[in-house]
Protein backbone atom coordinates (compact mmCIF):
# COMPACT_ATOMS: atom_id res chain seq x y z
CA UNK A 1 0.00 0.00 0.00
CA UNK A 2 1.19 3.28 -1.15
CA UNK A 3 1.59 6.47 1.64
CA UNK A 4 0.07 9.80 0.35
CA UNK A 5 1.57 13.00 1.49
CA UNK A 6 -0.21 15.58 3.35
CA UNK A 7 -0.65 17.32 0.42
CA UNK A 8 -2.30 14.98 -1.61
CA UNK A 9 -4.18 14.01 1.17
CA UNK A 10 -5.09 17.78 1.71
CA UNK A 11 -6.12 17.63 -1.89
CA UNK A 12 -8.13 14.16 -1.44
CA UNK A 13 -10.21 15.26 1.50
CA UNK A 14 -11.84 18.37 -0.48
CA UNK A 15 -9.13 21.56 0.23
CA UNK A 16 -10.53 22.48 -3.49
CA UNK A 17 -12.82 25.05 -4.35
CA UNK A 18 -14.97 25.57 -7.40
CA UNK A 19 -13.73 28.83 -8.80
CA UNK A 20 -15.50 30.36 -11.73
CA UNK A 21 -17.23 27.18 -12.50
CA UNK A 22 -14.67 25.73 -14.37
CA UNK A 23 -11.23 25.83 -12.97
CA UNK A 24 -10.11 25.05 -9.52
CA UNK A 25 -8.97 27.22 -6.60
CA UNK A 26 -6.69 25.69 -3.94
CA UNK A 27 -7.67 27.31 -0.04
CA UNK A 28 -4.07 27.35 0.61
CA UNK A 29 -4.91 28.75 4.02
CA UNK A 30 -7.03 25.53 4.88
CA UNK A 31 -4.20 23.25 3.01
CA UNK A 32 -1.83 24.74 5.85
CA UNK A 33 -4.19 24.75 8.72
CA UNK A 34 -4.75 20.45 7.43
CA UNK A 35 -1.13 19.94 7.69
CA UNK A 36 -0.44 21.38 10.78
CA UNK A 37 -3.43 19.30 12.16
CA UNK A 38 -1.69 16.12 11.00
CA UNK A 39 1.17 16.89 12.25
CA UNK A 40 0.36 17.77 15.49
CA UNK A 41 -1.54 14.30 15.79
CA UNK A 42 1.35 12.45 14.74
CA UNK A 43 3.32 13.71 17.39
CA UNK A 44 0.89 12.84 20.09
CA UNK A 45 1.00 9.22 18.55
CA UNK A 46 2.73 6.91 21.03
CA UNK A 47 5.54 4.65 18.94
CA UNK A 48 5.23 0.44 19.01
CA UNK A 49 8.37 0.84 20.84
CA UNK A 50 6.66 2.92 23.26
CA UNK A 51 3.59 0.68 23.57
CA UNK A 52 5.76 -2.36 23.82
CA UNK A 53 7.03 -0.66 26.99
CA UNK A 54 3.73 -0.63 28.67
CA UNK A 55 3.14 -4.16 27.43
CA UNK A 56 5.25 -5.45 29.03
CA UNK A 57 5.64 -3.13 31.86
CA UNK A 58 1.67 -4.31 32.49
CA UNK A 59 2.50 -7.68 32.50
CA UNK A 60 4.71 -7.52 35.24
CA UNK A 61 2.42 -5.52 37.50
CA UNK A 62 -0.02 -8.39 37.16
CA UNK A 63 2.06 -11.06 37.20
CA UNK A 64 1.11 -13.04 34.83
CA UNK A 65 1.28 -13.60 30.85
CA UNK A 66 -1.92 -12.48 29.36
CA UNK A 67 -0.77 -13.32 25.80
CA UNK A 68 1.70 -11.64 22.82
CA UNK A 69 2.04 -8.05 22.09
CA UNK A 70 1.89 -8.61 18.91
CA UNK A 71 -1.55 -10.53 19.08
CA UNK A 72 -2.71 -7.85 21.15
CA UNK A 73 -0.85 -4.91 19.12
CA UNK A 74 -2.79 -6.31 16.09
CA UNK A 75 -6.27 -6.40 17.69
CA UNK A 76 -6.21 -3.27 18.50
CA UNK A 77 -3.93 -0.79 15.86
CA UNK A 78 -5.73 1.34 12.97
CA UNK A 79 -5.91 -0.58 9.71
């Protein structure tokens, strides 16, 4: 599966407007404002390394195996 940029994706999710019925206008301002958005989420995004962590982290507080991270990494990441 191919990764679209943020611009693309800008352009994908409807950053166009009709301009004189024709042509289209880019809202550059809203193109920017997009970007930022995603950006800011990514960094907010914890890492598998980072999750792995807690994983396993959890599973010593407990004290017991409840299973694989990556069964339970799998179940529950975005597809």
């Amino acid at each position: 599966m191919e990764e679209e940029t943020l611009e693309e994706a800008a352009d994908k999710y409807g950053f166009r407007v009709p301009y004189d019925g024709s042509n289209d206008f880019y809202d550059k301002e809203a193109i920017k404002h997009f970007i930022a958005g995603a950006k800011w989420q990514q960094e907010r995004s914890y890492s598998e390394e980072d999750l792995l962590g807690a994983f396993e982290a959890g599973m010593m507080f407990i004290g017991e195996d409840k299973g694989s991270f990556k069964e339970w990494f799998e179940q529950f990441k975005k597809k």
